[in-house]
Protein backbone atom coordinates (compact mmCIF):
# COMPACT_ATOMS: atom_id res chain seq x y z
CA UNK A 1 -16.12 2.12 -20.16
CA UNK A 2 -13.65 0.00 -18.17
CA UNK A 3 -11.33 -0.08 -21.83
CA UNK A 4 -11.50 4.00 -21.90
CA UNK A 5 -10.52 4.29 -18.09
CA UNK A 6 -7.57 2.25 -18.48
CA UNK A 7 -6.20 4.04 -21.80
CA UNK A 8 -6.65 7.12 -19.47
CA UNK A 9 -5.08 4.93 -16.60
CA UNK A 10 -2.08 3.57 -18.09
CA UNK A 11 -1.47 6.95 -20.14
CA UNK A 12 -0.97 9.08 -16.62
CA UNK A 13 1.39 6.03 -15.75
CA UNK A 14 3.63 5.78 -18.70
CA UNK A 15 3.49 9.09 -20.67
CA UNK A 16 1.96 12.40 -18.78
CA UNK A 17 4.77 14.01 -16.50
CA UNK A 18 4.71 13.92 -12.73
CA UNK A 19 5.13 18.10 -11.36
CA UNK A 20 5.75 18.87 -8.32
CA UNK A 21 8.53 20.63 -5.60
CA UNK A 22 7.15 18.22 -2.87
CA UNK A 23 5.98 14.78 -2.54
CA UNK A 24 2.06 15.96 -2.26
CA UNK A 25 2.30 18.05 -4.95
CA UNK A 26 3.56 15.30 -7.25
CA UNK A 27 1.26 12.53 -6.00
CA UNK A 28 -1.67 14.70 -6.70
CA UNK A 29 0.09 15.45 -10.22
CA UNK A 30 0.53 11.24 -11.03
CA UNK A 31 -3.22 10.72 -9.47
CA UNK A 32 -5.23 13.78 -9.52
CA UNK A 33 -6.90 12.65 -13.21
CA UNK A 34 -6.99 9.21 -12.14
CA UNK A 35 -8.25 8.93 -9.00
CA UNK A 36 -12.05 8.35 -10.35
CA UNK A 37 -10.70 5.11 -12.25
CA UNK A 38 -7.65 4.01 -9.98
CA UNK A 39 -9.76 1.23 -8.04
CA UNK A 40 -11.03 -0.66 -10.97
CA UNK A 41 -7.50 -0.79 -12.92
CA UNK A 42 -5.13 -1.19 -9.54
CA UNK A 43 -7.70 -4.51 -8.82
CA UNK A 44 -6.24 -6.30 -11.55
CA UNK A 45 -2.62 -5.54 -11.06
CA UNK A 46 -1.71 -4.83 -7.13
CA UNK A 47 -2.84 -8.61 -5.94
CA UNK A 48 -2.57 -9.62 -2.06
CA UNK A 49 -4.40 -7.15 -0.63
CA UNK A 50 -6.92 -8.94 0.07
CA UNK A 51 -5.03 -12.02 1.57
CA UNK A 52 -3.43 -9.33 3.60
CA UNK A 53 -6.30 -7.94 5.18
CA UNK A 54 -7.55 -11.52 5.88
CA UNK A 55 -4.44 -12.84 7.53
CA UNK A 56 -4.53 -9.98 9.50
CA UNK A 57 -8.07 -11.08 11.18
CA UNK A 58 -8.60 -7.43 12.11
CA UNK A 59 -11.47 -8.56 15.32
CA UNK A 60 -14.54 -6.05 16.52
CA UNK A 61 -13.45 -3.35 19.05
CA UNK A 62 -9.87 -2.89 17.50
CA UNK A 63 -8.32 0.21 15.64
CA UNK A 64 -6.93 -0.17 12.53
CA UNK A 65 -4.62 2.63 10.82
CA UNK A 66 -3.97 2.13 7.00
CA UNK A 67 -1.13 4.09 6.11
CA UNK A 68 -1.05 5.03 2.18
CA UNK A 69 -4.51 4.48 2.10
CA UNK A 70 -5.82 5.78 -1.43
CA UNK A 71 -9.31 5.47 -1.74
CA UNK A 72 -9.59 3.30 0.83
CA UNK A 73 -10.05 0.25 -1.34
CA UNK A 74 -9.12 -2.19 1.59
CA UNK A 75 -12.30 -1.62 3.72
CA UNK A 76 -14.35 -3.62 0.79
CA UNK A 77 -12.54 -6.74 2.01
CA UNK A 78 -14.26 -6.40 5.24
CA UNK A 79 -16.97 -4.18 4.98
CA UNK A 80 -19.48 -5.80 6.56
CA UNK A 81 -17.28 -5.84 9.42
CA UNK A 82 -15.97 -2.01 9.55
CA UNK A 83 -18.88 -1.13 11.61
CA UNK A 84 -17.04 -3.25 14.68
CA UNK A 85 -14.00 -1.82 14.48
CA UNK A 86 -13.21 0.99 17.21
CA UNK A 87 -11.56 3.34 14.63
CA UNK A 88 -9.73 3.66 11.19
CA UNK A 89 -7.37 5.80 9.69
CA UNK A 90 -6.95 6.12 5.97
CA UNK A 91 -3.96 8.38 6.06
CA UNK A 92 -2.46 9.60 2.46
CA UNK A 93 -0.83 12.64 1.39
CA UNK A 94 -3.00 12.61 -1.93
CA UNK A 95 -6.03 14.96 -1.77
CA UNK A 96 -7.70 13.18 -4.74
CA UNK A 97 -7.50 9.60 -3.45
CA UNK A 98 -9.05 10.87 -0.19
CA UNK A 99 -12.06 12.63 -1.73
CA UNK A 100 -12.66 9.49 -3.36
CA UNK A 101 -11.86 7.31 0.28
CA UNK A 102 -14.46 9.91 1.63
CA UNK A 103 -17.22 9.16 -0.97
CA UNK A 104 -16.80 5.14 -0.14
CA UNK A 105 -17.34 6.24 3.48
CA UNK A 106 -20.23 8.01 3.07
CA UNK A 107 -21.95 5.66 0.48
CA UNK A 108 -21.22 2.89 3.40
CA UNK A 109 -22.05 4.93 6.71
CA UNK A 110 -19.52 4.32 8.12
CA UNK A 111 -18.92 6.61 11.28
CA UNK A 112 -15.82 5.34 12.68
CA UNK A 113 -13.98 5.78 9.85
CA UNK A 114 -11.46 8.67 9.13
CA UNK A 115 -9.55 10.01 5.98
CA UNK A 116 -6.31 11.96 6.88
CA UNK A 117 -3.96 13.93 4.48
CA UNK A 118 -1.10 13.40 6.65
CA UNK A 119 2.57 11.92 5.86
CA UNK A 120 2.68 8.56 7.23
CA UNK A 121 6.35 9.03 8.32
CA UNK A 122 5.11 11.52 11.08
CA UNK A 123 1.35 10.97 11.83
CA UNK A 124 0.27 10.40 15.40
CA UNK A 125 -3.58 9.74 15.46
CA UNK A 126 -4.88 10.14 19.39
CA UNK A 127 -4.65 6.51 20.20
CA UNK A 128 -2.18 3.74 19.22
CA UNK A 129 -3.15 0.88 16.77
CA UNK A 130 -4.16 -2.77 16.77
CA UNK A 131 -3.29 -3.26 13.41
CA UNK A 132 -1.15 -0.68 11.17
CA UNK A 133 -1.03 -1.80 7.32
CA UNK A 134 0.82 -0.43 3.95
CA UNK A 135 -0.57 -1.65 1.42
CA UNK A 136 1.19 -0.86 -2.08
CA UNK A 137 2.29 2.43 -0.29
CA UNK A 138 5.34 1.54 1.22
CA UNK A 139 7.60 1.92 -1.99
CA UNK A 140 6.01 5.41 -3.06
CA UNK A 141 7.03 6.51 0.56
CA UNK A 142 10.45 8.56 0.00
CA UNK A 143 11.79 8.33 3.90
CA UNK A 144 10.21 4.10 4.16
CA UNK A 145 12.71 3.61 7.03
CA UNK A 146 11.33 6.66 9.41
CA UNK A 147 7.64 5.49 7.99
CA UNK A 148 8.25 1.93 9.66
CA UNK A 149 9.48 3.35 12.76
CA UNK A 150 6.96 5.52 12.95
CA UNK A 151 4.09 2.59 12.29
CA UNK A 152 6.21 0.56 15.52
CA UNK A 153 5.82 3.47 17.68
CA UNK A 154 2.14 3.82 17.24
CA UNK A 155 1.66 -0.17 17.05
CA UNK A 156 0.26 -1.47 20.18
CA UNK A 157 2.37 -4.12 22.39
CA UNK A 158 1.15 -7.28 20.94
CA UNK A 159 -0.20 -5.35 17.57
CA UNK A 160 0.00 -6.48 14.12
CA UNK A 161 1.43 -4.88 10.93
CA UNK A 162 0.65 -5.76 7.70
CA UNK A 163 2.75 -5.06 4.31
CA UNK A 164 2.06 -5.93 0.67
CA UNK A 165 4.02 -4.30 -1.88
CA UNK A 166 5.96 -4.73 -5.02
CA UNK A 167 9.47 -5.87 -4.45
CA UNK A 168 13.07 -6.85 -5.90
CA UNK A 169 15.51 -9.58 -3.89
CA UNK A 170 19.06 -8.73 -2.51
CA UNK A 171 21.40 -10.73 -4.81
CA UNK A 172 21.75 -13.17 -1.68
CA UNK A 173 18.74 -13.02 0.35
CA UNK A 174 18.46 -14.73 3.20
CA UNK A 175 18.05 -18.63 3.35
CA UNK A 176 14.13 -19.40 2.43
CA UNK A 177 13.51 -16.56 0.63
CA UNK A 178 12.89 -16.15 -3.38
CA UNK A 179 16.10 -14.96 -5.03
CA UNK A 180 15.59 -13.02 -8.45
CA UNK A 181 17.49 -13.13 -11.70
CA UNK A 182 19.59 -10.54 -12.46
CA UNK A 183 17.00 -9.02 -15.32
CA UNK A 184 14.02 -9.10 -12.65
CA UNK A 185 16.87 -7.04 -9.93
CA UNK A 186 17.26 -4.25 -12.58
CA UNK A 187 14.39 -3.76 -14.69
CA UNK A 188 11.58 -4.00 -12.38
CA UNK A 189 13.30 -1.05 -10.30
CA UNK A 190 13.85 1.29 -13.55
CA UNK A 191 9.96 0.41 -15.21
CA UNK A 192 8.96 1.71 -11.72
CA UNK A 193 10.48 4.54 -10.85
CA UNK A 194 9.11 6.53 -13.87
CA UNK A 195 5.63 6.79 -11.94
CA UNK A 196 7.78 7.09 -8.44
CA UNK A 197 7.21 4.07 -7.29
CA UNK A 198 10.66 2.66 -5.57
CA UNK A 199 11.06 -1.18 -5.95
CA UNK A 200 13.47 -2.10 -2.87
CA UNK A 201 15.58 -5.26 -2.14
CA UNK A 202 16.29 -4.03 1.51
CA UNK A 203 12.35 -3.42 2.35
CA UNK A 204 11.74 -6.96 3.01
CA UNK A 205 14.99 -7.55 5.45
CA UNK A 206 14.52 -4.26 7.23
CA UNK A 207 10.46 -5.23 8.54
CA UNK A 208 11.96 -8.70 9.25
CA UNK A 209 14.21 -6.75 11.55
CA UNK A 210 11.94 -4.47 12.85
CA UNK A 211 9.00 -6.51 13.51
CA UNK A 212 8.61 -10.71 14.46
CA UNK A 213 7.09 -12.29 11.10
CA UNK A 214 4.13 -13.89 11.47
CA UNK A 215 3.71 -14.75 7.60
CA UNK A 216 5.87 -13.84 4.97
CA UNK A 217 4.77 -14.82 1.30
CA UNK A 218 6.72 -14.26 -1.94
CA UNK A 219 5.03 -14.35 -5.41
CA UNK A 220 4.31 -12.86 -8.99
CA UNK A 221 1.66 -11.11 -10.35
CA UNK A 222 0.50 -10.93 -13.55
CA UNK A 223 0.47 -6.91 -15.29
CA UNK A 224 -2.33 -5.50 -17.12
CA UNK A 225 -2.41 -6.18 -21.01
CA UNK A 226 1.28 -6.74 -20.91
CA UNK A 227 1.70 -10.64 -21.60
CA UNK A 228 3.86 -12.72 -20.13
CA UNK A 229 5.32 -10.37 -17.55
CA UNK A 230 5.12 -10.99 -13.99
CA UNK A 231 6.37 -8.83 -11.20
CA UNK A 232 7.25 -9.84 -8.24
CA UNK A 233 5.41 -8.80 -4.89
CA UNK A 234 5.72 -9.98 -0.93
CA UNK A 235 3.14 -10.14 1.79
CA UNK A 236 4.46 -9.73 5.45
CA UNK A 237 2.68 -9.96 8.69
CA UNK A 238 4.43 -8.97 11.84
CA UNK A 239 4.45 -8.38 15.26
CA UNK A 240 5.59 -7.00 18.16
């Protein structure tokens, strides 16, 4: 079944077209049909979640807000422990990837849990956050910059953000960080953006501006029956 699913999967990526006068109405259009299979396909290819979620060390009695959310996917990593937190907040603009977030919920119980179809860029839940993540979201958010300012307004003094995403390097990145050849620059960024998705060299540099790194990782991950490629993702924990 899983073989099927991804034929389905990687046909919606690289051959149906995306419709849409908004950014809703053309997330629903890329995910809509693909929601039901998205988890078990996305596990293989968007790695460092859950490193993410564990560096994090989201602790009982604190309020997480996952911005981007999907199905919720990143709760798994600490299920067990969802139950202790005070509140989360799966906001996405996708309709699909929520009724699917809301199925996990109920399946797991979980009362203190909440799926919002909100733009990240201008949600404001009732209370501020402990810990605000993006996780794969941040380059299929059209206005990232407002997004992050947005997420450091409703971040607690002292909270933590957390970002994994695909990524590209400036051409001279800043000492200690990965520099990419001039292939990886350019065709990572064009394979992408047929599905929307916006591989940036200036994400990285603008959330070490915004926010104090705590961790900052740089590595490659392997894609899904393609062979030998490798695209490059970050991890970054901050505070502030």
């Amino acid at each position: 079944m899983t073989v099927f699913q991804d034929i389905h999967t990687l046909y919606r990526m690289a051959l149906a077209p995306i419709r849409g006068k908004t950014h809703a109405q053309r997330l629903e259009s890329f995910y809509g049909n693909q929601a039901k299979g998205y988890d078990d396909f996305r596990k293989r290819l968007l790695q460092g979640r859950k490193e993410l979620i564990d560096e994090l060390n989201i602790s009982p009695g604190e309020t997480w807000l996952d911005m981007g959310a999907g199905t919720g996917a990143n709760l798994e990593f600490v299920a067990d422990q969802v139950p202790d937190f005070e509140r989360v907040y799966l906001v996405d603009l996708c309709s699909s990837l929520l009724s699917v977030a809301n199925e996990r919920i109920a399946a797991r119980g979980w009362s203190n849990v909440e799926t919002v179809q909100a733009d990240v860029a201008t949600f404001t839940p009732s209370r501020q956050a402990d810990v605000i993540t993006f996780s794969y979201s941040l380059t299929m958010i059209p206005n990232w910059i407002q997004a992050l300012t947005n997420a450091r307004v409703l971040l607690k003094p002292g909270g933590r953000i957390g970002v994994v995403d695909f990524y590209v390097s400036q051409k001279y990145p800043a000492a200690g960080q990965v520099r990419h050849n001039w292939w990886m620059r350019h065709f990572w960024p064009i394979w992408f953006e047929t599905d929307n998705v916006h591989l940036s060299k200036d994400h990285l540099p603008f959330l070490a501006d915004m926010f104090t790194p705590r961790a900052v990782v740089e590595s490659m991950a392997r894609v899904p029956y393609l062979p030998g490629l490798r695209v490059p993702y970050y991890r970054f924990v901050g505070g502030c």
